[in-house]
PDB file of N, CA and C in Angstrom:
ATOM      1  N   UNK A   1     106.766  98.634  96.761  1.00  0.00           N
ATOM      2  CA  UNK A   1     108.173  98.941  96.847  1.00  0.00           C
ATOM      3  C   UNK A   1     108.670  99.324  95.458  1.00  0.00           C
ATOM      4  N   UNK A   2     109.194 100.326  95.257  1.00  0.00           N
ATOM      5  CA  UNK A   2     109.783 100.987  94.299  1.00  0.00           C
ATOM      6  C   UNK A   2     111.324 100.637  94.018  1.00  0.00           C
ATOM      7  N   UNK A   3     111.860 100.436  92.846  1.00  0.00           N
ATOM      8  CA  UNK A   3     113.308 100.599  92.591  1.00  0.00           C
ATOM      9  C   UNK A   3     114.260 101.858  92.766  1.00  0.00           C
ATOM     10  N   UNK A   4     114.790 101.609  93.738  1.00  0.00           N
ATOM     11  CA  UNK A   4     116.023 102.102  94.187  1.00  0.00           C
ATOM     12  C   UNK A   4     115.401 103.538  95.493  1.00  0.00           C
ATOM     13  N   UNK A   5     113.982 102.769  96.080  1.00  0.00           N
ATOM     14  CA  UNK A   5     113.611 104.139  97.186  1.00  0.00           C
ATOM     15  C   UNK A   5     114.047 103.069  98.503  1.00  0.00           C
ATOM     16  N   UNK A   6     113.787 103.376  99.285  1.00  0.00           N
ATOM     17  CA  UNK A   6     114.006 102.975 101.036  1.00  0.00           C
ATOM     18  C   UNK A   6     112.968 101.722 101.303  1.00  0.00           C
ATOM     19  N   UNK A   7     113.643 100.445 101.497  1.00  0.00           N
ATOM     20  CA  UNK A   7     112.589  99.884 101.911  1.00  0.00           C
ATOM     21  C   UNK A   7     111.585 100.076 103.442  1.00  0.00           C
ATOM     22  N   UNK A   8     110.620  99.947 104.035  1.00  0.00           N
ATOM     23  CA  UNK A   8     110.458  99.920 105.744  1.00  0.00           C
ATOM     24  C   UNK A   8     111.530  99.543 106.158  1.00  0.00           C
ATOM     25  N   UNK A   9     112.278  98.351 105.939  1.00  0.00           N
ATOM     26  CA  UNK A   9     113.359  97.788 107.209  1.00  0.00           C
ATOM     27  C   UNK A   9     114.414  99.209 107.069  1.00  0.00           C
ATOM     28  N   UNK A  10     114.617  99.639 106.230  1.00  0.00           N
ATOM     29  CA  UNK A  10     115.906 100.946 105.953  1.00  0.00           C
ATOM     30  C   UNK A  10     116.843 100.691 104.625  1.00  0.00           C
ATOM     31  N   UNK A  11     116.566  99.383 104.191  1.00  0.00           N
ATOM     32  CA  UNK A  11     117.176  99.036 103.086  1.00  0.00           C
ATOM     33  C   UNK A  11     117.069  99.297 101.691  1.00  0.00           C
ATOM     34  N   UNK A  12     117.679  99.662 100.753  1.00  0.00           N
ATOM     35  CA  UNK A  12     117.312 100.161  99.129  1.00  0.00           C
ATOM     36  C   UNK A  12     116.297  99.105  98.768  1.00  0.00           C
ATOM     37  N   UNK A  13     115.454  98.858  97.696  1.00  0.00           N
ATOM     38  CA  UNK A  13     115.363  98.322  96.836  1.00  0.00           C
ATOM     39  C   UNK A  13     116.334  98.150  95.682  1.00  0.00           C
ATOM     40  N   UNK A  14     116.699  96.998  95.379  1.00  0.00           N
ATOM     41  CA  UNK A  14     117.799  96.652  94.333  1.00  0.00           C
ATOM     42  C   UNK A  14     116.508  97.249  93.023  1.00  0.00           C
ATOM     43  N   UNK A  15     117.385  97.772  92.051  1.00  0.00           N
ATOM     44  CA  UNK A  15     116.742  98.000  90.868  1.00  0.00           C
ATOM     45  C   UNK A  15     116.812  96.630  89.761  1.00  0.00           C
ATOM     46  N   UNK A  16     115.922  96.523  88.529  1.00  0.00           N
ATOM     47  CA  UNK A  16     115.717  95.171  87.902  1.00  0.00           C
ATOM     48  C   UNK A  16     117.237  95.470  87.142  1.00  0.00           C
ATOM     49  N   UNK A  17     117.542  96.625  86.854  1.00  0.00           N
ATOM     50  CA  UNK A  17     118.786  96.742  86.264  1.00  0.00           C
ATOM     51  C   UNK A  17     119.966  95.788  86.739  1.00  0.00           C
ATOM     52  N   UNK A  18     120.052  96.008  88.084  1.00  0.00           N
ATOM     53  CA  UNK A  18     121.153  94.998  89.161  1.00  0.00           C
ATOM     54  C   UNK A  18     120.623  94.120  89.573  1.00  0.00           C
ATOM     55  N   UNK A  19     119.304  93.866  89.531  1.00  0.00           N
ATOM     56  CA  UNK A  19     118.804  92.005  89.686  1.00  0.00           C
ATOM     57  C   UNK A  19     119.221  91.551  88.319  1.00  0.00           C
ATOM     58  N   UNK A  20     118.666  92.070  87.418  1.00  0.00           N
ATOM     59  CA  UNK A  20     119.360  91.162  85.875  1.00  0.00           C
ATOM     60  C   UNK A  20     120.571  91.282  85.648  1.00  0.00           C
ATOM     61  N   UNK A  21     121.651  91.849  85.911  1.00  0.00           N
ATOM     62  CA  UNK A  21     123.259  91.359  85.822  1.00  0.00           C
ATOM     63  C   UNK A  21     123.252  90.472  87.085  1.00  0.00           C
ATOM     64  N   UNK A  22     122.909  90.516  88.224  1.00  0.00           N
ATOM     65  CA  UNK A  22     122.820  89.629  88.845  1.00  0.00           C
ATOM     66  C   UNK A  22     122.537  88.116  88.810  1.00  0.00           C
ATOM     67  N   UNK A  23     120.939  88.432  88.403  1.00  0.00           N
ATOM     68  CA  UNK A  23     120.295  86.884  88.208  1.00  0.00           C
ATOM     69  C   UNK A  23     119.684  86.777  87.130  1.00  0.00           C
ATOM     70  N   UNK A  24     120.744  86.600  85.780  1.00  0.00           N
ATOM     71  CA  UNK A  24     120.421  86.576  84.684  1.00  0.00           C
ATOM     72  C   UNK A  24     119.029  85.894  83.584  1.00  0.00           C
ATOM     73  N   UNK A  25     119.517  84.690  84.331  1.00  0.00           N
ATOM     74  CA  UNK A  25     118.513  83.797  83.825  1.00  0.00           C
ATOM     75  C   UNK A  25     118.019  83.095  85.034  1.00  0.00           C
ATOM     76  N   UNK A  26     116.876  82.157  84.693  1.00  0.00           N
ATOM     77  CA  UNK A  26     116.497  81.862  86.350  1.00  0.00           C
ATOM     78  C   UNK A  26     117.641  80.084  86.194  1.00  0.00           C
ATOM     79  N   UNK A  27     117.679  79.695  85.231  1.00  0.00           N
ATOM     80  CA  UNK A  27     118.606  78.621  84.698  1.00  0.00           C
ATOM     81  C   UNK A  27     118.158  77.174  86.167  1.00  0.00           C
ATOM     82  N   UNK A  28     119.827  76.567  86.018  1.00  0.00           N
ATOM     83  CA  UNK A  28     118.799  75.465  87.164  1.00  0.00           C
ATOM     84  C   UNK A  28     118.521  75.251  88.497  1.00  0.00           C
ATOM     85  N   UNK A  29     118.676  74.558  89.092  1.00  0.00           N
ATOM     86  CA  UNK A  29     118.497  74.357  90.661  1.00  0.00           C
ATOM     87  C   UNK A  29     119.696  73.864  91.824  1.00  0.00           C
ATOM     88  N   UNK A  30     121.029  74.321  91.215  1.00  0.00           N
ATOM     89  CA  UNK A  30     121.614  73.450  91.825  1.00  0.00           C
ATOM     90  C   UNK A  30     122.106  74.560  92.396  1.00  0.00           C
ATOM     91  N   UNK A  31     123.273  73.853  93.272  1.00  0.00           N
ATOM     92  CA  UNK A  31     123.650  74.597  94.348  1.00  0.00           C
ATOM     93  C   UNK A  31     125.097  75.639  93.518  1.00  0.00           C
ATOM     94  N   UNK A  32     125.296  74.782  92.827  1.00  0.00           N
ATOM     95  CA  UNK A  32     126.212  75.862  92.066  1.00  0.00           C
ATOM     96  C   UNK A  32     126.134  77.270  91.408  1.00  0.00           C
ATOM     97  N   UNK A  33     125.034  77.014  90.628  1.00  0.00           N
ATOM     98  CA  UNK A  33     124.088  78.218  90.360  1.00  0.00           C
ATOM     99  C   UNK A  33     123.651  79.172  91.193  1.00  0.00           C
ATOM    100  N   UNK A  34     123.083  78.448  92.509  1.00  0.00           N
ATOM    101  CA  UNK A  34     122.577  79.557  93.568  1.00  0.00           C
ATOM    102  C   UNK A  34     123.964  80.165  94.329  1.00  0.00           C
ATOM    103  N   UNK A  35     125.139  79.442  93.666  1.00  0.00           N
ATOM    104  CA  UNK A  35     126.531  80.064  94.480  1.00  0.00           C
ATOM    105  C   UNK A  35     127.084  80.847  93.547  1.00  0.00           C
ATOM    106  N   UNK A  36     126.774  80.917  92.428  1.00  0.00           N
ATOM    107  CA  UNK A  36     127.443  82.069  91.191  1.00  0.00           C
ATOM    108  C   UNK A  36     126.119  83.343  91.292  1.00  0.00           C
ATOM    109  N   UNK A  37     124.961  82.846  91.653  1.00  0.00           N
ATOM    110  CA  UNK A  37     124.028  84.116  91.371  1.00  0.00           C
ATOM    111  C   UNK A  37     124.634  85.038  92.803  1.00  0.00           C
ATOM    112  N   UNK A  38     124.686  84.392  93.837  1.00  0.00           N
ATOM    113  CA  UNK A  38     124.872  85.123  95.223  1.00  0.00           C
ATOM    114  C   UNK A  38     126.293  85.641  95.084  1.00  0.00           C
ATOM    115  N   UNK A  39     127.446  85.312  94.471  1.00  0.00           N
ATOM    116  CA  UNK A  39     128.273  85.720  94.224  1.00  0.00           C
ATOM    117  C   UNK A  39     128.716  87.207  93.219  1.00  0.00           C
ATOM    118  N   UNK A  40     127.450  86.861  92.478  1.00  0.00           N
ATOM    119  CA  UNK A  40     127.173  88.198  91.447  1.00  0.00           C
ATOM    120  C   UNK A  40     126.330  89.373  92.245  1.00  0.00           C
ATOM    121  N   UNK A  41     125.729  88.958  93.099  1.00  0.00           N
ATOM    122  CA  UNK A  41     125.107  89.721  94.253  1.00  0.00           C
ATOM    123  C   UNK A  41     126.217  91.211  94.534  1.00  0.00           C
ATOM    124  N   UNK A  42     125.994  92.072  94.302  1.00  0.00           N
ATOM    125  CA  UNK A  42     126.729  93.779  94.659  1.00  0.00           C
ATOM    126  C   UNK A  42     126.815  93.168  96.375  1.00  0.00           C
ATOM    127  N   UNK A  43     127.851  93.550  96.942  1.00  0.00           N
ATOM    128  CA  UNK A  43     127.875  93.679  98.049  1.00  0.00           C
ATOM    129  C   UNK A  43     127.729  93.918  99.423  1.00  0.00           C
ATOM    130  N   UNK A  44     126.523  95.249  98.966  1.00  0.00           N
ATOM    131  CA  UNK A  44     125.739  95.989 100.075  1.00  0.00           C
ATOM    132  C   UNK A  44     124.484  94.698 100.025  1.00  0.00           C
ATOM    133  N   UNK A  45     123.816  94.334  99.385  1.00  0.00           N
ATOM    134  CA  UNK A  45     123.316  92.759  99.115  1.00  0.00           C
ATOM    135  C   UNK A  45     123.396  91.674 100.043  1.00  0.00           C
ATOM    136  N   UNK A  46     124.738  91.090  99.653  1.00  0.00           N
ATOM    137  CA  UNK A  46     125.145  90.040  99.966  1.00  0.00           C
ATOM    138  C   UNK A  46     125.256  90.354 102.395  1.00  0.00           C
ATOM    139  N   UNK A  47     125.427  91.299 102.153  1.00  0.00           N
ATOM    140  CA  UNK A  47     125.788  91.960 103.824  1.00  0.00           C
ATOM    141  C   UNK A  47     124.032  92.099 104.302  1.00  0.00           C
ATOM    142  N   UNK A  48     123.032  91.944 104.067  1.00  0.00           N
ATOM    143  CA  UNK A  48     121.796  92.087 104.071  1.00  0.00           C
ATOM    144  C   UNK A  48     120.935  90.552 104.983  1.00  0.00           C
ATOM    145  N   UNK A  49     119.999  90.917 105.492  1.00  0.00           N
ATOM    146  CA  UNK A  49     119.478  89.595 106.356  1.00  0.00           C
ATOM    147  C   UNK A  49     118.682  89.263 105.005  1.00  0.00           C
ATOM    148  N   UNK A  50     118.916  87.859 104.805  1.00  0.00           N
ATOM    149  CA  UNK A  50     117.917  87.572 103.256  1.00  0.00           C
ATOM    150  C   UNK A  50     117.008  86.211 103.723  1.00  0.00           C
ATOM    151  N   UNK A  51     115.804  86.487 103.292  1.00  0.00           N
ATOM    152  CA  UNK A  51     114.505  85.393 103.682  1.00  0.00           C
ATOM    153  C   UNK A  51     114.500  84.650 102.347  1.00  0.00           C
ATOM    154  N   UNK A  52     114.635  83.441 102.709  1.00  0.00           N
ATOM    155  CA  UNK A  52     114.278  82.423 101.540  1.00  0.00           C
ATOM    156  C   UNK A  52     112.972  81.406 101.707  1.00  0.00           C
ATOM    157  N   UNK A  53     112.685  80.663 101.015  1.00  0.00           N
ATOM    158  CA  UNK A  53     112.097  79.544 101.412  1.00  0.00           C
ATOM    159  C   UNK A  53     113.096  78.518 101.029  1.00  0.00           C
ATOM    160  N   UNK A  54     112.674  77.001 101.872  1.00  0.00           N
ATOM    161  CA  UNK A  54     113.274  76.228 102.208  1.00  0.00           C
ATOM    162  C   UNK A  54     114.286  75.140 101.057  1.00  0.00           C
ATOM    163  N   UNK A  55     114.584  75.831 100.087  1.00  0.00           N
ATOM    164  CA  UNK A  55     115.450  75.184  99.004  1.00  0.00           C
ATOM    165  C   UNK A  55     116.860  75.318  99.588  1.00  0.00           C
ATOM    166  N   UNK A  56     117.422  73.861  99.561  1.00  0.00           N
ATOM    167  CA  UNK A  56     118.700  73.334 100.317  1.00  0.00           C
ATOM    168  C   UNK A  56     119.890  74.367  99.503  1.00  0.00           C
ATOM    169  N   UNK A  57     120.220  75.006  98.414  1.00  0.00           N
ATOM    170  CA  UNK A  57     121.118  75.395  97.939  1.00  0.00           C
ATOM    171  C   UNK A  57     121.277  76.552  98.806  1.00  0.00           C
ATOM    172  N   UNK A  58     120.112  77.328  99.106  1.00  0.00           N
ATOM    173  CA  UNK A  58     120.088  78.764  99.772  1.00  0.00           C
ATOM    174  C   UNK A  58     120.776  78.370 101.153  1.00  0.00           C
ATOM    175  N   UNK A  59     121.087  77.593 101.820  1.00  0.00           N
ATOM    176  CA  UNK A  59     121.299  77.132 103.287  1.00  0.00           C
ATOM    177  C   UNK A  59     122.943  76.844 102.583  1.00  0.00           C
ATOM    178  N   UNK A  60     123.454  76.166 101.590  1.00  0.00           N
ATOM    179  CA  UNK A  60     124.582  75.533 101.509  1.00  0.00           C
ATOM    180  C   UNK A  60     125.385  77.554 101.353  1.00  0.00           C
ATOM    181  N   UNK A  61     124.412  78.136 100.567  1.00  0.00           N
ATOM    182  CA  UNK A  61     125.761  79.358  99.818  1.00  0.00           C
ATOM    183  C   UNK A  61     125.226  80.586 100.940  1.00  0.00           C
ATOM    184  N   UNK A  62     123.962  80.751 101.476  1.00  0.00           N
ATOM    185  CA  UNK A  62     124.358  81.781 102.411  1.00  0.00           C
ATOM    186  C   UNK A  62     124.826  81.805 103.730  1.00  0.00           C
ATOM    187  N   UNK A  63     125.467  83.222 104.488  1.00  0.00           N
ATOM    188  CA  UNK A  63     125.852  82.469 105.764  1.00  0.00           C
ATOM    189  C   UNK A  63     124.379  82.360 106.278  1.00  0.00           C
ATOM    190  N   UNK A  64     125.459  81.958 107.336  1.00  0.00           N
ATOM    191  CA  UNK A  64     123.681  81.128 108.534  1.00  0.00           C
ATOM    192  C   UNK A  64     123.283  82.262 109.359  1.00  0.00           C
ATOM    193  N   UNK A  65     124.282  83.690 109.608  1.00  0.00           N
ATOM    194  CA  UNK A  65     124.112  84.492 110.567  1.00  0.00           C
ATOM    195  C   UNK A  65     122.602  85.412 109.891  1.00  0.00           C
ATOM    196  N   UNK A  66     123.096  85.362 108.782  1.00  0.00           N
ATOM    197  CA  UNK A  66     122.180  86.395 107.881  1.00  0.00           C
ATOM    198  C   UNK A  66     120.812  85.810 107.002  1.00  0.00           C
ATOM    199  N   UNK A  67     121.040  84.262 106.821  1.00  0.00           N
ATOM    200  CA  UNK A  67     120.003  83.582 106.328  1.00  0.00           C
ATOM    201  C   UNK A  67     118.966  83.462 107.177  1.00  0.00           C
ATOM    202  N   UNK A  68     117.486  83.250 106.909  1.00  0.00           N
ATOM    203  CA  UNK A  68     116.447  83.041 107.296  1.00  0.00           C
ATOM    204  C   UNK A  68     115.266  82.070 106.673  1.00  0.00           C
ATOM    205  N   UNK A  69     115.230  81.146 106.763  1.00  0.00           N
ATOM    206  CA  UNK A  69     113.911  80.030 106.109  1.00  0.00           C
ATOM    207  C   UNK A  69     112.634  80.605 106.566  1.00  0.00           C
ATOM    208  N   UNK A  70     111.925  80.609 105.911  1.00  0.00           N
ATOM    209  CA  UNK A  70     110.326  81.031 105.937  1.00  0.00           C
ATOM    210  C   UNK A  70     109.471  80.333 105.094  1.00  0.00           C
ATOM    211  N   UNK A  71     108.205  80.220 105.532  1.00  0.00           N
ATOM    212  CA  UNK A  71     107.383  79.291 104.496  1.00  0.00           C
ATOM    213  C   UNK A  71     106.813  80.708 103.578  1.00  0.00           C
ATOM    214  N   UNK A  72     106.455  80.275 102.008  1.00  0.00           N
ATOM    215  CA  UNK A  72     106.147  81.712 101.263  1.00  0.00           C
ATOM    216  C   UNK A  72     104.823  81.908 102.429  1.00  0.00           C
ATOM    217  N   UNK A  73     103.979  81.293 102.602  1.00  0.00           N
ATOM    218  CA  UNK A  73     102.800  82.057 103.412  1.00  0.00           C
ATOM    219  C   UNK A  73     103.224  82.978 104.376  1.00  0.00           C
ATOM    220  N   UNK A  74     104.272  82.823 104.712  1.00  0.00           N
ATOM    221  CA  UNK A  74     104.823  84.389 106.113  1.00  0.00           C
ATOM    222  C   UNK A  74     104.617  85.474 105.409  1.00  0.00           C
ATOM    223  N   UNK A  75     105.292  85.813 103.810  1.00  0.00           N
ATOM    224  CA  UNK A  75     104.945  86.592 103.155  1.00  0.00           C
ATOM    225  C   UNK A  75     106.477  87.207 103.634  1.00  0.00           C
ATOM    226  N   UNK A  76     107.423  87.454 103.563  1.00  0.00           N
ATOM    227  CA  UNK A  76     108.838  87.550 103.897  1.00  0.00           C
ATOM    228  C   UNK A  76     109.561  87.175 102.351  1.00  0.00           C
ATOM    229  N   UNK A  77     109.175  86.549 101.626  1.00  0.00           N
ATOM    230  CA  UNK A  77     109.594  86.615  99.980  1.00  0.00           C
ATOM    231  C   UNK A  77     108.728  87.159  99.121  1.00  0.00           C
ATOM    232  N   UNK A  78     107.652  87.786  99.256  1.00  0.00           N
ATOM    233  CA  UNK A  78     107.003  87.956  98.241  1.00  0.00           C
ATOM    234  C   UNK A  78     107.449  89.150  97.690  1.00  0.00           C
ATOM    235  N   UNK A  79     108.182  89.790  98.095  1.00  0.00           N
ATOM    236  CA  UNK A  79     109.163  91.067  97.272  1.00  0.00           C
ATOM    237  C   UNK A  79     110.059  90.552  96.198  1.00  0.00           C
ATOM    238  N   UNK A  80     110.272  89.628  96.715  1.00  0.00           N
ATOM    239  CA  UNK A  80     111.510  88.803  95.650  1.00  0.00           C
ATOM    240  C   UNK A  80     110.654  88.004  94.337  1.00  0.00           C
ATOM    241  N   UNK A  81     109.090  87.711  95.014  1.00  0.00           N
ATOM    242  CA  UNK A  81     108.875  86.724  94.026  1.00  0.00           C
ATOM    243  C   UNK A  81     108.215  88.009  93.172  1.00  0.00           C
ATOM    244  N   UNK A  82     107.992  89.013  93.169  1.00  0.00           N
ATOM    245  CA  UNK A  82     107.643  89.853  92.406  1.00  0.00           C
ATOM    246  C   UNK A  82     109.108  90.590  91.222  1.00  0.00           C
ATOM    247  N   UNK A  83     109.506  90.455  91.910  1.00  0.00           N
ATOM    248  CA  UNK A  83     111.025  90.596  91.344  1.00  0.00           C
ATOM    249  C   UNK A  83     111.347  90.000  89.879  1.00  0.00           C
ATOM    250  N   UNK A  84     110.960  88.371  90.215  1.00  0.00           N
ATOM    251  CA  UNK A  84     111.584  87.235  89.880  1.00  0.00           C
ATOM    252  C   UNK A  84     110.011  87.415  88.776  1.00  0.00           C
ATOM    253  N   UNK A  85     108.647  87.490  89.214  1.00  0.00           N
ATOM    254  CA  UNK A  85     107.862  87.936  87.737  1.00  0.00           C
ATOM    255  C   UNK A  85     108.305  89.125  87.247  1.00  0.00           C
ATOM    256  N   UNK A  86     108.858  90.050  87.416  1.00  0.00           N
ATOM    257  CA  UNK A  86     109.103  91.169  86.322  1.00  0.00           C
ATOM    258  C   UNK A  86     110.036  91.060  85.507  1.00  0.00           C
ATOM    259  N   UNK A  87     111.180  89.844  85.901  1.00  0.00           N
ATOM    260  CA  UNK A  87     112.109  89.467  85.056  1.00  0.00           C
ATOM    261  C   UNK A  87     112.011  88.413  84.205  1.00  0.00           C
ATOM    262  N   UNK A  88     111.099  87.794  84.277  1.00  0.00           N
ATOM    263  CA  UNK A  88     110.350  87.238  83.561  1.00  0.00           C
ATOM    264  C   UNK A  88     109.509  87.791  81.997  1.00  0.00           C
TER     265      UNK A  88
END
């Protein structure tokens, strides 16, 4: 998956440009944090079905219509966790 081409589902790829104003630092674990990063989230984003794994903050700040829990083995985050090494 490339920055900023079509994903399969029909969706952009976010570029690292708008993941890093986004999710600056990976900083800590709380639920507050995961409610200021999702908040910094661009909008076409935030309106998106998003797969997490099972960390309680992701359940408190996204809605429930659009959230999804997955174990990483489904392989349903590993776009993100590639993400999350390049910003690194």
């Amino acid at each position: 998956m490339l920055a900023g081409r079509p994903h399969r589902c029909g969706c952009e790829s976010p570029s690292p440009r708008t993941l890093a104003k986004s999710w600056p630092t990976l900083g800590d674990r709380t639920e507050a944090t995961a409610r200021q990063r999702w908040n910094r989230l661009p909008t076409r984003y935030r309106e998106a079905q998003v797969y997490t794994d099972s960390w309680e903050p992701y359940a408190a700040v996204m809605p429930v219509n659009q959230h999804r829990r997955c174990r990483k083995s489904a392989g349903r985050t590993v776009h993100v966790e590639r993400w999350n090494n390049t910003l690194r």
